[in-house]
C-alpha atoms as a PDB file:
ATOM      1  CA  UNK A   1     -35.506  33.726 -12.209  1.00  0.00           C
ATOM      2  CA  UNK A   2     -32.789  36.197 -11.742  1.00  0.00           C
ATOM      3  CA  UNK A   3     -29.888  36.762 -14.262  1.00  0.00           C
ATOM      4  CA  UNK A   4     -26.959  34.486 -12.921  1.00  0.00           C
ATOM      5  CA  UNK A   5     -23.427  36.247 -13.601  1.00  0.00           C
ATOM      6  CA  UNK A   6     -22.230  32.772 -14.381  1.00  0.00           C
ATOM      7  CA  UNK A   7     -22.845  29.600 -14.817  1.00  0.00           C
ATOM      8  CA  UNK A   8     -20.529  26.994 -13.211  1.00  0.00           C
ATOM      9  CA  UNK A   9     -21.131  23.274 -15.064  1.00  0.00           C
ATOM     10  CA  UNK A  10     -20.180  19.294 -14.048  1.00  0.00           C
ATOM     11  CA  UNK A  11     -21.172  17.246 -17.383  1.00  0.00           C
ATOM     12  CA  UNK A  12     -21.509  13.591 -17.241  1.00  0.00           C
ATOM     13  CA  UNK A  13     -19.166  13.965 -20.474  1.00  0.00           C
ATOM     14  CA  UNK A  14     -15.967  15.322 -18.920  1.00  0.00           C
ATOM     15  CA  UNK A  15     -14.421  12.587 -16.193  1.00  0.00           C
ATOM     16  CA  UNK A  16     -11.120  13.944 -16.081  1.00  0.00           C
ATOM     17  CA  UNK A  17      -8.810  13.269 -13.024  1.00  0.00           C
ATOM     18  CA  UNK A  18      -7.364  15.168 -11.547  1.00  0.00           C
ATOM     19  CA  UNK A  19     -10.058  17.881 -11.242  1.00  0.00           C
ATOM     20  CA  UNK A  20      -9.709  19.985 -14.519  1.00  0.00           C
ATOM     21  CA  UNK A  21     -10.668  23.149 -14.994  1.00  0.00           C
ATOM     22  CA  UNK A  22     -11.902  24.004 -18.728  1.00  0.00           C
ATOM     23  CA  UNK A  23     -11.485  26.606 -20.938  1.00  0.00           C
ATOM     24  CA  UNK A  24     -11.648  30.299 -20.133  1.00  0.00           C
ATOM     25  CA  UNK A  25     -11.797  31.593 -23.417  1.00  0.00           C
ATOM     26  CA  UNK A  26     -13.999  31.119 -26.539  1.00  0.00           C
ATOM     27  CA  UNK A  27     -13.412  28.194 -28.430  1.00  0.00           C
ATOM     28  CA  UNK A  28     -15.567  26.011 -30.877  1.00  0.00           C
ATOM     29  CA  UNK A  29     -17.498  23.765 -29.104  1.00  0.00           C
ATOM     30  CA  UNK A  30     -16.896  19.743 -28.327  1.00  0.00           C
ATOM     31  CA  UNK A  31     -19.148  17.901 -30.870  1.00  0.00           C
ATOM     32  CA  UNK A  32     -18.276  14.497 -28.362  1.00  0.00           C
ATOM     33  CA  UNK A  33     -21.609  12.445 -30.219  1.00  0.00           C
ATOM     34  CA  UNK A  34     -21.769  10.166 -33.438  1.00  0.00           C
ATOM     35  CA  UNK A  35     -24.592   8.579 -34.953  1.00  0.00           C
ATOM     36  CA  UNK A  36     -27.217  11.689 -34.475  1.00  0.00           C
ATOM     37  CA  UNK A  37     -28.842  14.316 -37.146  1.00  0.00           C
ATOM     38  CA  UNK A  38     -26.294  16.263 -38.646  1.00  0.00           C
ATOM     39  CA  UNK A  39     -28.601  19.219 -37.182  1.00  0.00           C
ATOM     40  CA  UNK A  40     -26.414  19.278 -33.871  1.00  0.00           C
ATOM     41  CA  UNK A  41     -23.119  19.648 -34.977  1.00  0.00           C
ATOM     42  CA  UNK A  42     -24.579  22.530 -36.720  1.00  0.00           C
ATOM     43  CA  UNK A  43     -25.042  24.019 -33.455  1.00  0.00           C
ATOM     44  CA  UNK A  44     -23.865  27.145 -32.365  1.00  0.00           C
ATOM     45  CA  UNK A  45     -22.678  28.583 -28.876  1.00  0.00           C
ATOM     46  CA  UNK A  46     -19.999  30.992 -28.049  1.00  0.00           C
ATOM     47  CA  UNK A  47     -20.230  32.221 -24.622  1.00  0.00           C
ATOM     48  CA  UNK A  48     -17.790  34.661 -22.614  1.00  0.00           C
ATOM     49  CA  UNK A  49     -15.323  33.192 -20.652  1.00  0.00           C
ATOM     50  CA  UNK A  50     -14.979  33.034 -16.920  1.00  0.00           C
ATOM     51  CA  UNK A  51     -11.173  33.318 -15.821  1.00  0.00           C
ATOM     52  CA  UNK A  52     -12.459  35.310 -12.734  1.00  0.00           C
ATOM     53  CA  UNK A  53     -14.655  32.251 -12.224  1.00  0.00           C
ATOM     54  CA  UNK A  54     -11.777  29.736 -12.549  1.00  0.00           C
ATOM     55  CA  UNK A  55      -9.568  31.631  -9.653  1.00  0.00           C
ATOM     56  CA  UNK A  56     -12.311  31.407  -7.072  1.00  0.00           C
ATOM     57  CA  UNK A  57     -13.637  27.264  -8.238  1.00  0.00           C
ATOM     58  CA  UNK A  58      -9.928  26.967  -7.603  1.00  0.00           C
ATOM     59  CA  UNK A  59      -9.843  29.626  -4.428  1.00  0.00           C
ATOM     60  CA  UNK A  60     -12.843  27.142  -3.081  1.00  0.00           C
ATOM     61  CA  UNK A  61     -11.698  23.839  -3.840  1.00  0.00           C
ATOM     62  CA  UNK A  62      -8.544  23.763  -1.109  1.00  0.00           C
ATOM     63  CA  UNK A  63      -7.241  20.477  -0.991  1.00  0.00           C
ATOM     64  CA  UNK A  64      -7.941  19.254  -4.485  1.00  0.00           C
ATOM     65  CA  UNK A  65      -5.524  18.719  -7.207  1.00  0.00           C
ATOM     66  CA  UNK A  66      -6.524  20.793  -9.738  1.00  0.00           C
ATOM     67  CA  UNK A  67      -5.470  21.381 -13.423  1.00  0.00           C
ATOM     68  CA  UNK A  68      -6.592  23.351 -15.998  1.00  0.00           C
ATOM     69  CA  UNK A  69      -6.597  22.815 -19.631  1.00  0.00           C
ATOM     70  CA  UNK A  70      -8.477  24.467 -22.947  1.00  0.00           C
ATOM     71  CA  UNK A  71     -10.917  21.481 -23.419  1.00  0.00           C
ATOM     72  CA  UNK A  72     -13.807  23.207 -24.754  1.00  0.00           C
ATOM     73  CA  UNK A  73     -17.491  23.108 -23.775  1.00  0.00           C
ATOM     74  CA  UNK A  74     -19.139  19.832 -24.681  1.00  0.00           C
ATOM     75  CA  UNK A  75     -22.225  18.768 -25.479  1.00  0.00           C
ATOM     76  CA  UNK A  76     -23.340  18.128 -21.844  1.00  0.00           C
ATOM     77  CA  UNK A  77     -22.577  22.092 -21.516  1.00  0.00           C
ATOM     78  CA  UNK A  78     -24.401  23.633 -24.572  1.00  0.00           C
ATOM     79  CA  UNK A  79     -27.303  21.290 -24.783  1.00  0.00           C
ATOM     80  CA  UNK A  80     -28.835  22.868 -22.002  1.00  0.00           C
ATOM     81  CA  UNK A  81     -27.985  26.169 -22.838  1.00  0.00           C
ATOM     82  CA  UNK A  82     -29.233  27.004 -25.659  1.00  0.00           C
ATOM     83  CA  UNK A  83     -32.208  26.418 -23.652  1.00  0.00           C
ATOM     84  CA  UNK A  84     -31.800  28.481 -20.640  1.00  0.00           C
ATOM     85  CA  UNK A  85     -29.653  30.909 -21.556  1.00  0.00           C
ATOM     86  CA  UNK A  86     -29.950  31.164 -25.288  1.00  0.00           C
ATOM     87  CA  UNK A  87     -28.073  34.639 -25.894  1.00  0.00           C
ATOM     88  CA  UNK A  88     -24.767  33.353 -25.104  1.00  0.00           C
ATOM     89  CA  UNK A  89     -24.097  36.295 -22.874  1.00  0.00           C
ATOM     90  CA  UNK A  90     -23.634  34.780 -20.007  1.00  0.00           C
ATOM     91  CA  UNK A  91     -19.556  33.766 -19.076  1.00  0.00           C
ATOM     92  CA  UNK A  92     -19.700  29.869 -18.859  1.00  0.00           C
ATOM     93  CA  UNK A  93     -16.952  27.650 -16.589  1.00  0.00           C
ATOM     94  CA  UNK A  94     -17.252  23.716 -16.955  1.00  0.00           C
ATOM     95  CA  UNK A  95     -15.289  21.972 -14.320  1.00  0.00           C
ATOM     96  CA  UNK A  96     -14.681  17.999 -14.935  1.00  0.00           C
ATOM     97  CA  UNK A  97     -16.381  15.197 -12.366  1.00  0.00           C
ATOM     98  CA  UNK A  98     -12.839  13.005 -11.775  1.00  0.00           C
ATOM     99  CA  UNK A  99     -13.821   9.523 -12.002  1.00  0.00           C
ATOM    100  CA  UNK A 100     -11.958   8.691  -9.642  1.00  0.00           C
ATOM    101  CA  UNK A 101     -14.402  10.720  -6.826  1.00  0.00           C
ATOM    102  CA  UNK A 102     -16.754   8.658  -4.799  1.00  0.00           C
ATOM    103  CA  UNK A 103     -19.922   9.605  -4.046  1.00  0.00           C
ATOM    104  CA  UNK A 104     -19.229  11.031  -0.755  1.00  0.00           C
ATOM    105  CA  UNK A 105     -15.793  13.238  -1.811  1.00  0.00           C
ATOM    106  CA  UNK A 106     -18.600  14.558  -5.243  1.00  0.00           C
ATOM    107  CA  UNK A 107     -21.056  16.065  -2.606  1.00  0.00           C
ATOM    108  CA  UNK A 108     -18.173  17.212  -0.339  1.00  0.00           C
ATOM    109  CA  UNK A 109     -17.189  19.360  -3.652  1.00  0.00           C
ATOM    110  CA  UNK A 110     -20.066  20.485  -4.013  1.00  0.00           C
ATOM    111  CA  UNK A 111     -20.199  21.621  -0.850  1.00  0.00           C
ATOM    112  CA  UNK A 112     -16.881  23.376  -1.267  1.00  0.00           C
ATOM    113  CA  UNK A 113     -18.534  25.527  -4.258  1.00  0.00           C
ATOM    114  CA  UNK A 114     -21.539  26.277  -2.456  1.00  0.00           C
ATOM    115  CA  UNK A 115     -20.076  29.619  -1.674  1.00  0.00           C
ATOM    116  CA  UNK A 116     -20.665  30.620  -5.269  1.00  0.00           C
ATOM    117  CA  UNK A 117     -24.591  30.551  -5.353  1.00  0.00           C
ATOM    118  CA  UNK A 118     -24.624  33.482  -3.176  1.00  0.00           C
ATOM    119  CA  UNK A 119     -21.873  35.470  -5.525  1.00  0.00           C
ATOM    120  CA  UNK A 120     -24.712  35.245  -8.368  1.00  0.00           C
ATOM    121  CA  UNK A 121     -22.763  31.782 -10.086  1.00  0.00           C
ATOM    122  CA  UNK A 122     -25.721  28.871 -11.095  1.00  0.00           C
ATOM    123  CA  UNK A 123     -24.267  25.473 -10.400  1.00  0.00           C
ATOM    124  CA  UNK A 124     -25.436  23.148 -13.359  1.00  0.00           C
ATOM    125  CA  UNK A 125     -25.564  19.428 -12.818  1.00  0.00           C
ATOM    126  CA  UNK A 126     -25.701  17.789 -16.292  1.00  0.00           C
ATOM    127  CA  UNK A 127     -27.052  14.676 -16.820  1.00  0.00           C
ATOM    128  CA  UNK A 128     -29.996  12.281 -16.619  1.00  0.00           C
ATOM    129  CA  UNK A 129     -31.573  10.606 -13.738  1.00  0.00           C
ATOM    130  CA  UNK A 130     -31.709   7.435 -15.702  1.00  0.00           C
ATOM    131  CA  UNK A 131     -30.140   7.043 -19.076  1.00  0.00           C
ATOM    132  CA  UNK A 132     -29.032   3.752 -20.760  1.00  0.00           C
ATOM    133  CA  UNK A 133     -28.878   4.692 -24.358  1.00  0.00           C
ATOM    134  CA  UNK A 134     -28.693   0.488 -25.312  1.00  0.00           C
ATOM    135  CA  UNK A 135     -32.202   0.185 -24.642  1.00  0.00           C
ATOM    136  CA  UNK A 136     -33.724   2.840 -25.813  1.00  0.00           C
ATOM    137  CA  UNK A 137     -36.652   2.346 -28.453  1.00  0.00           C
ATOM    138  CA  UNK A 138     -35.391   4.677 -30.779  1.00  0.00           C
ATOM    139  CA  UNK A 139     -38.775   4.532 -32.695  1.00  0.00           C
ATOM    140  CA  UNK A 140     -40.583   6.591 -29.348  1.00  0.00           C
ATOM    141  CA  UNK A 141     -43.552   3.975 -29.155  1.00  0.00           C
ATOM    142  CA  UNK A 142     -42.314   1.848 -26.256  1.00  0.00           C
ATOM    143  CA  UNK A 143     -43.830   2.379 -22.830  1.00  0.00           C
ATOM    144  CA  UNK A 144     -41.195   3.182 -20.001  1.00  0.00           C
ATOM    145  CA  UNK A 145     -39.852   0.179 -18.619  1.00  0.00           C
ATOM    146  CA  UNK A 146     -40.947  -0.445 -14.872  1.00  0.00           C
ATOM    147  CA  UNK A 147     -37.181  -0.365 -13.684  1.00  0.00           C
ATOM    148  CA  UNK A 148     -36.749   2.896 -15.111  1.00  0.00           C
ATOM    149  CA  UNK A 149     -39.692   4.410 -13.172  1.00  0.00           C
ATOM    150  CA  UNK A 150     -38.402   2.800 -10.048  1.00  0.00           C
ATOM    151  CA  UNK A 151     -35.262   4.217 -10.531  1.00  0.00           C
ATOM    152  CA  UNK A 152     -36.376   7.773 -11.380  1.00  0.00           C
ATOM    153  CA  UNK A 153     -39.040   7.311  -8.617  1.00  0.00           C
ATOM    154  CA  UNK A 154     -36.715   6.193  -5.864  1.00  0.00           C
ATOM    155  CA  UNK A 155     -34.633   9.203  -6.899  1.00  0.00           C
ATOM    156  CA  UNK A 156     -37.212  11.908  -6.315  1.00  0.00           C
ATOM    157  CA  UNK A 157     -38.520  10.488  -3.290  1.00  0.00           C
ATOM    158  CA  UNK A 158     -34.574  10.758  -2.186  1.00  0.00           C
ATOM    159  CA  UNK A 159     -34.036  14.106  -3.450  1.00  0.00           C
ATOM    160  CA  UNK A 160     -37.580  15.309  -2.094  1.00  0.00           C
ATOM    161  CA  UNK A 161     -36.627  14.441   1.459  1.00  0.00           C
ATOM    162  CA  UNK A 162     -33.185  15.639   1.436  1.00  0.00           C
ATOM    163  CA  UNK A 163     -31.757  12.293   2.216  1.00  0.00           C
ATOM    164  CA  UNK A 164     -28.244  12.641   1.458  1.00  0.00           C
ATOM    165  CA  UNK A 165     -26.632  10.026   3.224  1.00  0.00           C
ATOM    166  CA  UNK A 166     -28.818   7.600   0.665  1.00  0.00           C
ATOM    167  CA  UNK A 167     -28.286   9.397  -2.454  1.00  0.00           C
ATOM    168  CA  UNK A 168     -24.553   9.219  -1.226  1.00  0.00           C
ATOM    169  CA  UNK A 169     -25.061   5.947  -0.851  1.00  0.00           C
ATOM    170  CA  UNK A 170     -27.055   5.043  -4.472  1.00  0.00           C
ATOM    171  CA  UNK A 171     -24.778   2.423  -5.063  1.00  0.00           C
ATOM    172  CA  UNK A 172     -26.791   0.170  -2.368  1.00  0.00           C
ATOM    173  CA  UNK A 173     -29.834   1.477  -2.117  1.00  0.00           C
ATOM    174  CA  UNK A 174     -31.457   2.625  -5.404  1.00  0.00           C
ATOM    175  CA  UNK A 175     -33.092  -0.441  -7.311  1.00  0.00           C
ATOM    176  CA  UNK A 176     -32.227  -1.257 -10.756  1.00  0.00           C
ATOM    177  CA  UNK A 177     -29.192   0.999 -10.699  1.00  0.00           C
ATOM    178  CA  UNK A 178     -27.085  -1.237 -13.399  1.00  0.00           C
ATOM    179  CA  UNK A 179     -30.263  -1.047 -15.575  1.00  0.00           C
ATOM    180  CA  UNK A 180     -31.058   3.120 -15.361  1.00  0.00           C
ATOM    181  CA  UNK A 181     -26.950   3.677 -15.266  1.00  0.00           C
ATOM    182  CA  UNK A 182     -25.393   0.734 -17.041  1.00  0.00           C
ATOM    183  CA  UNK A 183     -22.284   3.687 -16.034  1.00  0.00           C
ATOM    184  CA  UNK A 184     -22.622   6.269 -13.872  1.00  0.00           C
ATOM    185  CA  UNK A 185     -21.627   9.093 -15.413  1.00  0.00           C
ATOM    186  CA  UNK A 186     -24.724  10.436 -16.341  1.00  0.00           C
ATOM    187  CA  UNK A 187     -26.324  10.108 -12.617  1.00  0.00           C
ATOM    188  CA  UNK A 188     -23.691  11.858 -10.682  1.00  0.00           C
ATOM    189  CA  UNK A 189     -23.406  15.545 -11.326  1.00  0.00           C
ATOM    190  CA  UNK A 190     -26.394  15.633  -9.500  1.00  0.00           C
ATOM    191  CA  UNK A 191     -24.224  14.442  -6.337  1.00  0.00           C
ATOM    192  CA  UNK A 192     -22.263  18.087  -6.833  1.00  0.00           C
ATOM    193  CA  UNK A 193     -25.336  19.495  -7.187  1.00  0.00           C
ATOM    194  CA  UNK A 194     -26.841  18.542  -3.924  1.00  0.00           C
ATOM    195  CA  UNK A 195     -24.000  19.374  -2.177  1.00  0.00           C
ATOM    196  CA  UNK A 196     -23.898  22.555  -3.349  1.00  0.00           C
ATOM    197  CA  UNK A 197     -27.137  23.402  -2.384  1.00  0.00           C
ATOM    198  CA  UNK A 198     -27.970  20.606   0.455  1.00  0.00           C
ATOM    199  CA  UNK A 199     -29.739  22.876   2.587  1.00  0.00           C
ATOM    200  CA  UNK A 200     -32.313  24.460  -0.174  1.00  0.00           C
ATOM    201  CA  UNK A 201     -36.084  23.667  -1.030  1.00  0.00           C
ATOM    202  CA  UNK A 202     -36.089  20.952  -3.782  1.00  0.00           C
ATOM    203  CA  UNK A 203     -38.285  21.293  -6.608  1.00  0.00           C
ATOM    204  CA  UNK A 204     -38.737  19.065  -9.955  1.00  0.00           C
ATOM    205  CA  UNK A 205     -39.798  21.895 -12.836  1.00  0.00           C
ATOM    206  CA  UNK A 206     -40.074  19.307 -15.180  1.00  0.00           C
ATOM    207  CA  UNK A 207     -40.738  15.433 -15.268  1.00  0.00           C
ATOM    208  CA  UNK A 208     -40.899  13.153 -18.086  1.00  0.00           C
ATOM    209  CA  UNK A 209     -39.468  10.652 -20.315  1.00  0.00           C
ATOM    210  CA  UNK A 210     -37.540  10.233 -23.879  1.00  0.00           C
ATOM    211  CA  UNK A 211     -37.905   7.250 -25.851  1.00  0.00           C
ATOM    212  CA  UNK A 212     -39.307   5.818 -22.916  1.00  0.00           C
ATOM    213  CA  UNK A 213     -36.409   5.496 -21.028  1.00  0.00           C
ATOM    214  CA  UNK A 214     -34.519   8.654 -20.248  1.00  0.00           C
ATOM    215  CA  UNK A 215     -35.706  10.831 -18.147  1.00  0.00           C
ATOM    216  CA  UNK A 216     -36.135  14.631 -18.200  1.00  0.00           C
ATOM    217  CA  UNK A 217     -36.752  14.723 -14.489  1.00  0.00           C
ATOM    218  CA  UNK A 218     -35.352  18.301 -13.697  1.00  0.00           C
ATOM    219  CA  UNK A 219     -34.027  19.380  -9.836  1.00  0.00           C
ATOM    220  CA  UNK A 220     -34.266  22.474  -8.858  1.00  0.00           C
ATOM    221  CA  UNK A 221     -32.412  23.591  -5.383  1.00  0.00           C
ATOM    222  CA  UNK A 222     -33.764  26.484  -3.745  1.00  0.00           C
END
């Protein structure tokens, strides 16, 4: 894939209304977990900045309320990448996911930024497709429950089609939402996502579960 000259990131882990824009600068990172191996907040990730990146999200986004604020990058940022992009050369943005959107006004957004994939920006949507940590079996033995499949299914075959008025419109139509998102945080980035990119081939690069019950289904627009 080619070298993106930024990425632009929505975390499930930064809800902040109005529309915030994050830092622009280097700062230590957001360790925003408890209860997990001391390995992670041993972690290490110091991207550039993207100020240039911050005028045009905020050039884009007409009509929103915007602030901006030095909240650093948290965990919902650098998890991923130190996969993808483990060099830290790349300038990184995060933008928040106001919890006060719906549905509809997150894909409209994401529309907004769509602009940005052709100036060389990847849009990250970070989250899970289902994820409801109070039922995990932390031990890894458990099978995946049959909601969660559902769920994760009913969510490809969505995505797959490009039906966008009924991912808008999960709240109704997916099954077993209050069991794969007992909140909802973690499902809709992928709702900026989409819009971003609602005219593009979908593609899942990688499919799978954690503990049985999250899933590492990854979308892939264009």
């Amino acid at each position: 894939m080619p070298r993106p000259r930024a990425f632009l990131v929505v975390s499930a882990h930064f809800e902040q209304s109005p529309l915030t824009i994050g830092t622009t600068e280097p700062r230590e990172l957001l360790y925003d977990f408890s209860g997990f191996p001391d390995a992670l907040y041993r972690v290490r990730y110091s991207p550039p900045g993207a100020p240039r990146l911050a005028d045009r999200v905020s050039q884009l986004l007409e009509g929103h309320e915007i602030h901006r604020s030095d909240r650093p990058l948290d965990h919902g940022v650098w998890t991923p990448l130190v996969h993808i992009a483990p060099d830290a050369s790349v300038p990184v943005l995060e933008i928040s996911m106001p919890r006060d959107y719906s549905a509809q006004d997150l894909f409209r957004t994401g529309r907004q930024l769509a602009a940005l994939r052709d100036e060389g920006v990847w849009i990250l949507a970070s989250g899970n497709i289902v994820h409801n940590l109070g039922r995990l079996d932390w031990s890894g033995a458990g099978a995946t429950p049959s909601w969660a499949a559902e769920f994760d299914g009913w969510s490809a075959t969505v995505l797959a089609r490009q039906d966008w008025d009924a991912l808008i419109d999960y709240d109704n139509r997916a099954p077993a939402l209050s069991l794969a998102h007992p909140s909802e945080e973690h499902f809709r980035p992928l709702l900026v996502a989409a819009g971003a990119a609602a005219d593009d081939r979908v593609t899942f690069v990688f499919e799978g579960w954690e503990y049985g019950l999250i899933s590492r289904r990854t979308v892939q627009f264009g």
